[in-house]
N, C-alpha and C. Protein backbone atom coordinates (compact mmCIF):
# COMPACT_ATOMS: atom_id res chain seq x y z
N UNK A 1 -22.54 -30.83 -23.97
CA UNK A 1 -22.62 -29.75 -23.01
C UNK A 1 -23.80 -30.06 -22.08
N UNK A 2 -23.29 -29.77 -21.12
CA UNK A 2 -24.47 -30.30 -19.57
C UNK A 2 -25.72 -28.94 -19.86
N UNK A 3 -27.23 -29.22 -19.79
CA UNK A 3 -28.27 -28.99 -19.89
C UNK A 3 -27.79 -27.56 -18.92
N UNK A 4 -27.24 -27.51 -17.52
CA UNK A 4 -27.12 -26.12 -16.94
C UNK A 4 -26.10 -25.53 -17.09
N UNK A 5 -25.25 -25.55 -18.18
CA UNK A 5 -24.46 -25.03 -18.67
C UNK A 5 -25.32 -24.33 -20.12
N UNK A 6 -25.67 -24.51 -20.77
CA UNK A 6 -26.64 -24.55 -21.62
C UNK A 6 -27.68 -23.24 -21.44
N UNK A 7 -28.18 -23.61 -20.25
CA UNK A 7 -28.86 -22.66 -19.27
C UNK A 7 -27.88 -21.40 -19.08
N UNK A 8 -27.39 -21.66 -18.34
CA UNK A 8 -26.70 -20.07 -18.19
C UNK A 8 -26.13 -19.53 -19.10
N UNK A 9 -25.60 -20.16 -20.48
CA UNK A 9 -25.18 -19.19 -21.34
C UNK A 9 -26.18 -18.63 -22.55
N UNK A 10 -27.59 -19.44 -22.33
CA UNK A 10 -28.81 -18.59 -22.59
C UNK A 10 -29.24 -17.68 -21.95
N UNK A 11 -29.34 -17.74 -20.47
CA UNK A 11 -29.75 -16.22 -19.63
C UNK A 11 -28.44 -15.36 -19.77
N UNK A 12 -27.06 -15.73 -19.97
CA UNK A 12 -26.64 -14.46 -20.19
C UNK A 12 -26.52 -13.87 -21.78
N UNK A 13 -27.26 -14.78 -22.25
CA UNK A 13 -26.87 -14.07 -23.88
C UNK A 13 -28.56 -13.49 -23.85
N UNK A 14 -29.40 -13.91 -23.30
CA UNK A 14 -30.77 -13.02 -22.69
C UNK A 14 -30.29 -11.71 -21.85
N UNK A 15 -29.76 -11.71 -21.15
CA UNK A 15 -29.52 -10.15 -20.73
C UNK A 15 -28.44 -9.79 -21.35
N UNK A 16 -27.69 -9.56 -22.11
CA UNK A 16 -26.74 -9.37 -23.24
C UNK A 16 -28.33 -8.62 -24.31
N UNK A 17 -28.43 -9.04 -24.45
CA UNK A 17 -29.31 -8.79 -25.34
C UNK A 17 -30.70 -7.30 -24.94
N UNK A 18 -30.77 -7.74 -23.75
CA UNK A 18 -31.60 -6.97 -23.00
C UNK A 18 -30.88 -5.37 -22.88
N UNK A 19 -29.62 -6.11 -22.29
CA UNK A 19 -28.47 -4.84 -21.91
C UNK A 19 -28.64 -4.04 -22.98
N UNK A 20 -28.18 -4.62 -24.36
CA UNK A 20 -28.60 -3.74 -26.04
C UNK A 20 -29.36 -2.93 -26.01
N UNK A 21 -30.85 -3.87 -26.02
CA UNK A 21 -31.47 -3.32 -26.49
C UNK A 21 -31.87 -1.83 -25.49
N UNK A 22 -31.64 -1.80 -24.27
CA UNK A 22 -31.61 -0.48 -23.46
C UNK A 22 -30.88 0.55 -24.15
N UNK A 23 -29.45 0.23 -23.73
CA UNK A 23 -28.68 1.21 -24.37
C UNK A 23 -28.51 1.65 -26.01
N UNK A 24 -29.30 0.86 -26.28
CA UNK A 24 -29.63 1.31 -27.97
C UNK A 24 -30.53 2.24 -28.36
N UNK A 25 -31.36 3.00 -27.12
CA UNK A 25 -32.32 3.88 -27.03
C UNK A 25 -31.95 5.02 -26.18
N UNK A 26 -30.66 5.40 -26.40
CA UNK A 26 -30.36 6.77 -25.20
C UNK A 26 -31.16 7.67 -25.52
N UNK A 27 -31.51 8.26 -27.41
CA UNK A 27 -32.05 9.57 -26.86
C UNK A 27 -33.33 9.45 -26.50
N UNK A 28 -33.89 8.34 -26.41
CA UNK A 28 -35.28 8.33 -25.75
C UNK A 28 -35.00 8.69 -24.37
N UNK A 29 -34.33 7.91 -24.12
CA UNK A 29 -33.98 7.78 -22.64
C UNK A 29 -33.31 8.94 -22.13
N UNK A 30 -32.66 9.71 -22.55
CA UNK A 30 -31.83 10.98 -22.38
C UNK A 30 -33.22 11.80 -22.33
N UNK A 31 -34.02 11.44 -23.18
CA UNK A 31 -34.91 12.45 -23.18
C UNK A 31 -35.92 12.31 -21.72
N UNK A 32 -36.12 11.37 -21.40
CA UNK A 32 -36.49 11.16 -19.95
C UNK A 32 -36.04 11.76 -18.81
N UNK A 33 -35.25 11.09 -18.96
CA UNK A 33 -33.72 11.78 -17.54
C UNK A 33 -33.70 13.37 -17.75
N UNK A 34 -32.87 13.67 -19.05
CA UNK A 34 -32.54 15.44 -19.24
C UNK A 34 -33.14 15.62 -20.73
N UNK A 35 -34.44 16.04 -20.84
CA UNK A 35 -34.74 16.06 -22.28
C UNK A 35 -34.85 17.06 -23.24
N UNK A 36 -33.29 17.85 -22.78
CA UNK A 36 -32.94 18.56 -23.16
C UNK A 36 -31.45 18.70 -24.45
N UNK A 37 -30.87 17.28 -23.75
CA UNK A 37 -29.92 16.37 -24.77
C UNK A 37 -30.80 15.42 -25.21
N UNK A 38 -31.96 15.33 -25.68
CA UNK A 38 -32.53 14.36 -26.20
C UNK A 38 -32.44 14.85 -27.75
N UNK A 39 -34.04 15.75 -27.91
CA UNK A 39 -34.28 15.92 -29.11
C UNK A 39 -34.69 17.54 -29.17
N UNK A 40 -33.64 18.12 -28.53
CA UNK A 40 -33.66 19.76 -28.87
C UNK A 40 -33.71 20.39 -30.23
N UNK A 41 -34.27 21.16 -30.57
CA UNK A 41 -34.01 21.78 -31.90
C UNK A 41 -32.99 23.05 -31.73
N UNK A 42 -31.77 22.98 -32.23
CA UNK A 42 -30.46 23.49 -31.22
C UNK A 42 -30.49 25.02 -31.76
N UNK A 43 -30.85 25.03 -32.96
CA UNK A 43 -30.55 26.29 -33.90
C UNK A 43 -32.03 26.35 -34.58
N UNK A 44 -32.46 27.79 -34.57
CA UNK A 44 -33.72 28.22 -35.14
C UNK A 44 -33.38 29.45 -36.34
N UNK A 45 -34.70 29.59 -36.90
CA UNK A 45 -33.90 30.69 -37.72
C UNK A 45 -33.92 32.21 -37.06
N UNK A 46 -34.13 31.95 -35.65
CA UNK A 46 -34.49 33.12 -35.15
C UNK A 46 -36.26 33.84 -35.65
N UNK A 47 -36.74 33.39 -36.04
CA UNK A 47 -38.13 33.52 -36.19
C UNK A 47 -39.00 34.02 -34.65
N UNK A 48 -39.57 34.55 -34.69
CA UNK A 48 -39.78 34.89 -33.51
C UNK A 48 -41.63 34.86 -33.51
N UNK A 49 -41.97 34.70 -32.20
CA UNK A 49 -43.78 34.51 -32.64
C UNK A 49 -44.42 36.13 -32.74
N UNK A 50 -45.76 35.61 -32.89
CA UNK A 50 -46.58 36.85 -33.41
C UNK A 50 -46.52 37.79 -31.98
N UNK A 51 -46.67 38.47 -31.87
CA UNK A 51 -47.21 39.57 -30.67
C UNK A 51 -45.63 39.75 -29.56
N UNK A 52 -44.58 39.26 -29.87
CA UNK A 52 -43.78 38.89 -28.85
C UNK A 52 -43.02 40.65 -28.93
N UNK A 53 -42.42 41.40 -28.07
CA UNK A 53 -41.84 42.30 -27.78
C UNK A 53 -40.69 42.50 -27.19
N UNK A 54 -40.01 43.40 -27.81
CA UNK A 54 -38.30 43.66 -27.39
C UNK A 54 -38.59 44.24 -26.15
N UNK A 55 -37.37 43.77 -25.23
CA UNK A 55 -37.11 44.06 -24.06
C UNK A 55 -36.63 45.30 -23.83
N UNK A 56 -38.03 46.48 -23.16
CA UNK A 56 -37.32 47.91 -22.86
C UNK A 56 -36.05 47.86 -22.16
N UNK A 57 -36.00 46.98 -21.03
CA UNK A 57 -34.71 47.67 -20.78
C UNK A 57 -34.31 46.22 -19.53
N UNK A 58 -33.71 45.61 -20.67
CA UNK A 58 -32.88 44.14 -20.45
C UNK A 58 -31.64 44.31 -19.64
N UNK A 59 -31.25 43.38 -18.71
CA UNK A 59 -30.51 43.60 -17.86
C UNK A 59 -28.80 43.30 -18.76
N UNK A 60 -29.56 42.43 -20.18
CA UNK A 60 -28.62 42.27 -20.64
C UNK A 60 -28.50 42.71 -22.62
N UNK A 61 -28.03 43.26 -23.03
CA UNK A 61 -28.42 43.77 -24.54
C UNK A 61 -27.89 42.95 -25.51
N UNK A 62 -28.75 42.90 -26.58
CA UNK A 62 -28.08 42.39 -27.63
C UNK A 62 -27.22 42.63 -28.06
N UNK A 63 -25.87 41.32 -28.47
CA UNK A 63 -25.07 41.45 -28.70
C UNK A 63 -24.11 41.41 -27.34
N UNK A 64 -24.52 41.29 -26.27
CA UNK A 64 -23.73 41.19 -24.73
C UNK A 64 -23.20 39.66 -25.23
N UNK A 65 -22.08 39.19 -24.16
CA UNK A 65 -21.31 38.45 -23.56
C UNK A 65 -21.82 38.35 -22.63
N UNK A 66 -22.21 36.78 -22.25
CA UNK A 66 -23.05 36.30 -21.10
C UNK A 66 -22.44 34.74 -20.85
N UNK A 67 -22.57 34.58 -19.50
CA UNK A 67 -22.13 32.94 -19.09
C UNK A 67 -23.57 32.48 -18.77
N UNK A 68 -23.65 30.89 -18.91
CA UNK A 68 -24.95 30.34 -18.26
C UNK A 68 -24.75 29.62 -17.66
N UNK A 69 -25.78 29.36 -16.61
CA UNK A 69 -25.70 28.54 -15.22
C UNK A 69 -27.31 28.44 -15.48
N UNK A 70 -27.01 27.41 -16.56
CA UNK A 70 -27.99 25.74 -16.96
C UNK A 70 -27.84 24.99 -17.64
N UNK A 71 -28.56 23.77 -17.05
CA UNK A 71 -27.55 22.86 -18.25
C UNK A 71 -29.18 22.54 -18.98
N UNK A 72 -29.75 23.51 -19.33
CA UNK A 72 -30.93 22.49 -19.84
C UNK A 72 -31.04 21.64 -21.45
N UNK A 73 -29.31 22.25 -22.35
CA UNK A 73 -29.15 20.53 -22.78
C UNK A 73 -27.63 20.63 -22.63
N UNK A 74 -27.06 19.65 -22.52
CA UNK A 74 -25.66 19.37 -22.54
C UNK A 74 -24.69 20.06 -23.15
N UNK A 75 -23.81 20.76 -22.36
CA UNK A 75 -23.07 21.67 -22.73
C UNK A 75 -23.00 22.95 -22.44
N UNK A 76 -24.53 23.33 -21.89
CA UNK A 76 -25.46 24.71 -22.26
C UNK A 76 -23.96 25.44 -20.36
N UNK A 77 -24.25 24.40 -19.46
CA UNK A 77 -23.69 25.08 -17.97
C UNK A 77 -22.09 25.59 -18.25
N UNK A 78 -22.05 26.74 -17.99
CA UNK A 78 -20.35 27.36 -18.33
C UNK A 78 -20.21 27.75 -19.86
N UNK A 79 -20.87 27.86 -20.16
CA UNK A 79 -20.69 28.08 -21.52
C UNK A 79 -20.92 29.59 -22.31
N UNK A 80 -20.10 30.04 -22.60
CA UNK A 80 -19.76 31.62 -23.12
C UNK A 80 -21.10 31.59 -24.15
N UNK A 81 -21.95 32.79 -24.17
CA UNK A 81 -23.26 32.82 -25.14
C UNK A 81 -22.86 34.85 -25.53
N UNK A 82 -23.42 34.74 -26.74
CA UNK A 82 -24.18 35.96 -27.07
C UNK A 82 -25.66 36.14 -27.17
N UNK A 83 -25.71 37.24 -26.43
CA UNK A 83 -27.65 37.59 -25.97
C UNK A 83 -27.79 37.86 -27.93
N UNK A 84 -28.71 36.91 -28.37
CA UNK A 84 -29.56 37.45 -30.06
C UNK A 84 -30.31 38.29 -29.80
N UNK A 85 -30.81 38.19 -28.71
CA UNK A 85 -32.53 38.70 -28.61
C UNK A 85 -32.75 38.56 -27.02
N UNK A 86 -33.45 40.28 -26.76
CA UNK A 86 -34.27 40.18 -25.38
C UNK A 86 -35.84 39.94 -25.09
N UNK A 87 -36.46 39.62 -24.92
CA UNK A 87 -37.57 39.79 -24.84
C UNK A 87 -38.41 39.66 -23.67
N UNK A 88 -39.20 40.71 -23.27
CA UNK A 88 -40.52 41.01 -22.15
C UNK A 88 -41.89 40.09 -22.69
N UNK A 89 -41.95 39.33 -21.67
CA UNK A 89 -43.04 38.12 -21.94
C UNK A 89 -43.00 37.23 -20.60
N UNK A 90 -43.77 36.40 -20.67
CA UNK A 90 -44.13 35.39 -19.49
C UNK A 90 -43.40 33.92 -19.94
N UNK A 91 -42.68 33.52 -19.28
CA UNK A 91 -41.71 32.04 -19.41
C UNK A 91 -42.70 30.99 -18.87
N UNK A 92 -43.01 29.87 -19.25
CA UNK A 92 -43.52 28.88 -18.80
C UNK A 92 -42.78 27.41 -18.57
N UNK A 93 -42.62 26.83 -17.02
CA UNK A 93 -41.88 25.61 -17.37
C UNK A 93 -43.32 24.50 -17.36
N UNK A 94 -43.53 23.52 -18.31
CA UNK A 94 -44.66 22.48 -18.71
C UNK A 94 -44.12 21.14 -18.65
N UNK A 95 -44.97 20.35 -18.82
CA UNK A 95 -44.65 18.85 -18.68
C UNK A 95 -46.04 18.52 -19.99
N UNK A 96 -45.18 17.74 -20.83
CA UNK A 96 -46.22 17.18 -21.63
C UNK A 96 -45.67 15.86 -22.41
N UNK A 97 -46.36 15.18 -23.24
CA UNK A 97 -46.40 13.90 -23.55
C UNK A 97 -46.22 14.22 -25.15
N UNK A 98 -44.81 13.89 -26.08
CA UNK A 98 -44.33 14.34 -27.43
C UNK A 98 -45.89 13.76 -28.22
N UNK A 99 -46.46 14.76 -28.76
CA UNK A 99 -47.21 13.98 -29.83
C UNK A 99 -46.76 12.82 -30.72
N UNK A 100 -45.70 13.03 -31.20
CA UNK A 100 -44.83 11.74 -31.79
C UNK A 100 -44.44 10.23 -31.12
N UNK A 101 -45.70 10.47 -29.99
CA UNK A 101 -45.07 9.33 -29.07
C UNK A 101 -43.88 9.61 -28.43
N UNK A 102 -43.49 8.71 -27.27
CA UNK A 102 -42.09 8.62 -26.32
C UNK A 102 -43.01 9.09 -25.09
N UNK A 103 -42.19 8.81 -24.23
CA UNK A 103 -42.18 9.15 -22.70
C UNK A 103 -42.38 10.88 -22.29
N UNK A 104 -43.20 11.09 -21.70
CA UNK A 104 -43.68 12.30 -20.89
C UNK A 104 -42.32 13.38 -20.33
N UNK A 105 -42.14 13.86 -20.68
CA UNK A 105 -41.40 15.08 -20.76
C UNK A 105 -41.71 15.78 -19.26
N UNK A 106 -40.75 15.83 -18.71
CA UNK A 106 -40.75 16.96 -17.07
C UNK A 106 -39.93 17.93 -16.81
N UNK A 107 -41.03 19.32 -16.58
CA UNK A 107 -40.71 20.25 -16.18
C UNK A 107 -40.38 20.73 -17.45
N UNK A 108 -40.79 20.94 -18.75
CA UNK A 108 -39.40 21.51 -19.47
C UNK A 108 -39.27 23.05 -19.50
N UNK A 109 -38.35 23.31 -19.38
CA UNK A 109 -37.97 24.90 -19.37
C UNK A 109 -37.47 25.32 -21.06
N UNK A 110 -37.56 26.98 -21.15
CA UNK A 110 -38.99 27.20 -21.30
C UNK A 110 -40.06 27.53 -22.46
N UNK A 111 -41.12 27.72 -22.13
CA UNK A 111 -42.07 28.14 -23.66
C UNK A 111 -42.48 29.11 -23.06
N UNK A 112 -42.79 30.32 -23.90
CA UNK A 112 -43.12 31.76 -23.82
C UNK A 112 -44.72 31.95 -24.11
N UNK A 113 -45.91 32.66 -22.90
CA UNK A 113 -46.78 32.99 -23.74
C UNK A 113 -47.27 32.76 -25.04
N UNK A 114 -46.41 33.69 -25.90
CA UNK A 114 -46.47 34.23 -27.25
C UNK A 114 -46.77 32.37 -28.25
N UNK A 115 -46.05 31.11 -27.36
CA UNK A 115 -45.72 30.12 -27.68
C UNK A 115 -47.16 29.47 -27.21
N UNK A 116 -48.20 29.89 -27.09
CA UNK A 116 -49.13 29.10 -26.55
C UNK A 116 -50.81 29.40 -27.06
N UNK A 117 -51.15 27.78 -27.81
CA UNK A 117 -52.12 28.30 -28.63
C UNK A 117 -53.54 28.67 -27.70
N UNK A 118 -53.94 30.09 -28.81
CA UNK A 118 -55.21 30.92 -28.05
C UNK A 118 -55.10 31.53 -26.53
N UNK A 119 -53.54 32.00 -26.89
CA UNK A 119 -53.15 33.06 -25.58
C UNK A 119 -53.82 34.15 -25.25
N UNK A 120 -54.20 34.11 -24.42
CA UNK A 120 -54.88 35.94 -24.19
C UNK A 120 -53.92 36.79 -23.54
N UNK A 121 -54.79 37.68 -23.11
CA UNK A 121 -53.43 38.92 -22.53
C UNK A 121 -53.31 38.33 -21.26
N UNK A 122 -54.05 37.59 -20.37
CA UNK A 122 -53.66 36.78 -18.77
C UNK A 122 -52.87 36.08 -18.79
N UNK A 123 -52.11 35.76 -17.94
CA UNK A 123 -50.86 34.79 -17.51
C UNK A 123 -51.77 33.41 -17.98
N UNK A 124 -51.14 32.66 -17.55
CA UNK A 124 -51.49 30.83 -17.45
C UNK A 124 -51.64 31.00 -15.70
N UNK A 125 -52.02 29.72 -15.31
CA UNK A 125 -51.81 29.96 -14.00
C UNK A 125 -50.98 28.22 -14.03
N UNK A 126 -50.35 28.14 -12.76
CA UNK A 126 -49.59 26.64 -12.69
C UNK A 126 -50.71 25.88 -12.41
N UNK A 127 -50.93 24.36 -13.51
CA UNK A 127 -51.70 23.49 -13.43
C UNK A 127 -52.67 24.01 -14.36
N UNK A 128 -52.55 24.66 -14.92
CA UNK A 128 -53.32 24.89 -16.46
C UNK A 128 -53.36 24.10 -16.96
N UNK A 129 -53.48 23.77 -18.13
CA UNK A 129 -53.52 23.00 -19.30
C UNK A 129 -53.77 23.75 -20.54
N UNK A 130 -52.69 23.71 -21.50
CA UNK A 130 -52.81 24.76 -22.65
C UNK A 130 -52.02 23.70 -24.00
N UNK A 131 -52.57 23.86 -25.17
CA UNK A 131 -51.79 23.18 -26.11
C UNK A 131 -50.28 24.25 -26.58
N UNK A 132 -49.64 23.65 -26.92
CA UNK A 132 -48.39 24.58 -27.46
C UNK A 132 -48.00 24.37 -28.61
N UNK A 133 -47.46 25.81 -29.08
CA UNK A 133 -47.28 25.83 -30.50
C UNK A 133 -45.75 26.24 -30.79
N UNK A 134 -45.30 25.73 -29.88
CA UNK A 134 -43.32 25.91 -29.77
C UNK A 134 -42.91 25.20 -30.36
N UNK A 135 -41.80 24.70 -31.05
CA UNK A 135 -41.38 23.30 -31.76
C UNK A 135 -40.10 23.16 -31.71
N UNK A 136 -39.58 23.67 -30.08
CA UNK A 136 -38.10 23.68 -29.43
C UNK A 136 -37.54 21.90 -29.64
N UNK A 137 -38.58 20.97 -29.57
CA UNK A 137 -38.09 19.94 -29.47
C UNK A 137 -39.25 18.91 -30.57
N UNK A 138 -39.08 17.94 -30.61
CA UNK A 138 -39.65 17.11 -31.39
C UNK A 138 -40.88 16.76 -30.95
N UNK A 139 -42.08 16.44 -31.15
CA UNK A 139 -42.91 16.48 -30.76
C UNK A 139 -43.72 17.49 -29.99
N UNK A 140 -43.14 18.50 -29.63
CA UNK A 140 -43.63 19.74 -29.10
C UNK A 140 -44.76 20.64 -29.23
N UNK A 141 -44.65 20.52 -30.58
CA UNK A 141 -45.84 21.23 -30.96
C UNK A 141 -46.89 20.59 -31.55
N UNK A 142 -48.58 21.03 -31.33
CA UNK A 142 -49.18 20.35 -30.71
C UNK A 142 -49.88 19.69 -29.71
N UNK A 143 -48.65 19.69 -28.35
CA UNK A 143 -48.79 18.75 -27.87
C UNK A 143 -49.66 18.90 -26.51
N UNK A 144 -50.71 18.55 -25.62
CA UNK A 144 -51.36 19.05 -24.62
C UNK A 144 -50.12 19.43 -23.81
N UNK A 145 -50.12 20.41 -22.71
CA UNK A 145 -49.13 20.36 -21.62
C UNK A 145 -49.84 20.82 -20.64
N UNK A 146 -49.27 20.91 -18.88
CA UNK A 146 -49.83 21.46 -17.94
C UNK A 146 -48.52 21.96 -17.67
N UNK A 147 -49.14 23.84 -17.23
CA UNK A 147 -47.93 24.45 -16.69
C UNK A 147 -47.30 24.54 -15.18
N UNK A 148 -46.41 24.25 -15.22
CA UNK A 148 -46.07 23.66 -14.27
C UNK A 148 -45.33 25.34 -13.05
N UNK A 149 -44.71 25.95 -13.84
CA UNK A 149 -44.57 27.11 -13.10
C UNK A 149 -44.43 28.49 -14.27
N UNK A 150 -44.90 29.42 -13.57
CA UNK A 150 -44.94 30.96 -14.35
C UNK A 150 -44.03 31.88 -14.12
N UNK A 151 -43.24 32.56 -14.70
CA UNK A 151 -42.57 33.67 -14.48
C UNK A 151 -42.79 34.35 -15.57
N UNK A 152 -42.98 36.13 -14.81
CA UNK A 152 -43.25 37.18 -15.84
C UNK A 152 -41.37 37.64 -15.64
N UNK A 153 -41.07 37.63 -16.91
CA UNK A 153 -39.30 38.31 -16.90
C UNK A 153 -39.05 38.56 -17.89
N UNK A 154 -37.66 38.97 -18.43
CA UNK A 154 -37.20 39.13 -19.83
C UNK A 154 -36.89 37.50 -20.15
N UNK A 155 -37.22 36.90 -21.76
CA UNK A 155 -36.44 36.02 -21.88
C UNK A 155 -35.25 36.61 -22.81
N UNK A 156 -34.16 35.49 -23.40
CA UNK A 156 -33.47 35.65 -23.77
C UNK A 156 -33.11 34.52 -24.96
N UNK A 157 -32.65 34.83 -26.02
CA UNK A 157 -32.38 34.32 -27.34
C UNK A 157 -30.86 34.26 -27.37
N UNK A 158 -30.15 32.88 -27.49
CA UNK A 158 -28.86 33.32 -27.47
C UNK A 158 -28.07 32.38 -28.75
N UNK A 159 -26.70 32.68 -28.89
CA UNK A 159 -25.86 32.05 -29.91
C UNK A 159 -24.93 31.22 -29.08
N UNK A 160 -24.44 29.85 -28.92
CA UNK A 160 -23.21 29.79 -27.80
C UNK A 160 -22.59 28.17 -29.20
N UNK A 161 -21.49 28.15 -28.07
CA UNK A 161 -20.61 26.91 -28.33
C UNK A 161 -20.58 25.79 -27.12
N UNK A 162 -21.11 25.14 -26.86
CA UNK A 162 -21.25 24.42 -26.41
C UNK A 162 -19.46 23.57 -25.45
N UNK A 163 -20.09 23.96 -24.09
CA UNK A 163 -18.73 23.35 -23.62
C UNK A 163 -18.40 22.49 -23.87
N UNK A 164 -19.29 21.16 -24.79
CA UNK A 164 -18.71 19.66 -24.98
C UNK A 164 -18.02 19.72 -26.48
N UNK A 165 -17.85 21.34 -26.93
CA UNK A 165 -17.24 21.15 -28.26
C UNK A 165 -18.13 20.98 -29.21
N UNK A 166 -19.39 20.86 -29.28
CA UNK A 166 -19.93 20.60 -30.57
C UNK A 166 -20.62 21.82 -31.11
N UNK A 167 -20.41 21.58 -32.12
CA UNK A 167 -21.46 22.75 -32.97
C UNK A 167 -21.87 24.24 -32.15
N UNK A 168 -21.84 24.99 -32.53
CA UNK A 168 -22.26 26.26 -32.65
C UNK A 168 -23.57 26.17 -32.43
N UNK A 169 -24.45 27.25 -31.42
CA UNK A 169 -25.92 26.56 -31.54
C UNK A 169 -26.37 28.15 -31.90
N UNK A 170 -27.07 28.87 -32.57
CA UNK A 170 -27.52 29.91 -33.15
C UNK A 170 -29.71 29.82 -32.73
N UNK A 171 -29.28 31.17 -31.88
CA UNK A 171 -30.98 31.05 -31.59
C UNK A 171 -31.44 30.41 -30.51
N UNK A 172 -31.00 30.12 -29.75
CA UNK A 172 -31.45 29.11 -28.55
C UNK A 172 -32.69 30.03 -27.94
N UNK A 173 -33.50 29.36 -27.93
CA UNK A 173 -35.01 30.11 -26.96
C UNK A 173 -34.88 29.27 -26.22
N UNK A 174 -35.14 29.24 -24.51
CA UNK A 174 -35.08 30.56 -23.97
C UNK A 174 -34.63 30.41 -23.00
N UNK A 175 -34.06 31.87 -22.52
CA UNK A 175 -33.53 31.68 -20.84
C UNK A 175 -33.64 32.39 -20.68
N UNK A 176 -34.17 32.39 -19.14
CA UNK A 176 -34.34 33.65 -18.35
C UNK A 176 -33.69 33.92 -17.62
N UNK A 177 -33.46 35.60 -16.97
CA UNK A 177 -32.39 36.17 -16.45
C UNK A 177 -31.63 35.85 -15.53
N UNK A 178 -32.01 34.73 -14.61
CA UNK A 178 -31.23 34.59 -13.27
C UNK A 178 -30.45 32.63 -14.01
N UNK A 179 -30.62 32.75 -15.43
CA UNK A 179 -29.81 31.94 -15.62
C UNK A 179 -28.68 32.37 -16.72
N UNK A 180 -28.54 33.37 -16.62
CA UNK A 180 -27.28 34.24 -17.18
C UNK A 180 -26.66 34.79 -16.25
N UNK A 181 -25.15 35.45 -16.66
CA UNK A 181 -24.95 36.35 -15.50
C UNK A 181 -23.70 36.92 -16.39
N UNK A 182 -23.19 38.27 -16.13
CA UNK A 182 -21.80 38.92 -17.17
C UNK A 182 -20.96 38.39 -16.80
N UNK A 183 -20.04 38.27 -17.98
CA UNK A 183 -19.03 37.34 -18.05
C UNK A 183 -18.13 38.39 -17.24
């Protein structure tokens, strides 16, 4: 076999290989892109944090029929939910770096006040920096974050099925109101 023949079927069994080893890391990589199909924690036991409060008067009640318009993990956009839980509190979207190692996490939507260690009764302001004590996803808690935007609203706790068919997700924290709407 001729020396550049030789050659090229080493650089392509080198990017063959390369190609692998990429796509052998989606949920890292998922978690980059949307890291929301990465390493979500899909179902909670509904546990709820210390100081957190039921929503006087939720646009939507427990036990409602609700559609969502987000996809913040796969499946979540169009997808029929029941409201678990309302709650009056401050939503935070953050960007932070998984204590467990991996790639820097953006924007993630959301963590609640109640979710943030040595909260006082004041908002955060955007560009804070606060550690969090949420553990929606892997590495989460722990982990430094800067908040990236604030909203005071109801959140929402929900149960759904996922439009891609999988699993039942029980407990989902959180969404806020202008990403629901009655079915």
């Amino acid at each position: 076999m001729k020396f550049s023949n030789l050659l090229m079927y080493g650089l392509m069994l080198a990017i063959a290989i390369a190609l692998a080893a990429c796509s052998g890391n989606e949920s890292g990589n998922q978690e980059t892109m949307d890291h929301e199909n990465g390493h979500m924690e899909h179902s909670s036991t509904g546990e709820l944090p210390d100081g957190l409060e039921k929503a006087l008067n939720p646009k939507y009640e427990e036990g409602s029929s609700v559609l969502m318009s987000t996809e913040h993990m796969e499946g979540m956009q169009g997808a029929e939910a029941t409201v678990a839980g309302a709650f009056d509190t401050i939503a935070y979207a953050i960007s932070y770096t998984p204590v467990n190692g991996g790639e820097r996490v953006e924007n993630h939507k959301w963590i609640i006040h109640e979710e943030i260690e040595n909260a006082g009764e004041e908002a955060f302001q955007a560009g804070d920096t606060v550690t969090v004590e949420a553990s929606h996803m892997e590495g989460m808690q722990g982990a430094e974050a800067i908040i990236e935007s604030v909203e005071k609203t109801t959140v929402y706790m929900v149960d759904f099925t996922p439009a891609s068919g999988n699993e039942e997700i029980k407990n989902h924290k959180w969404l806020v109101e202008n990403e629901l709407s009655a079915e």
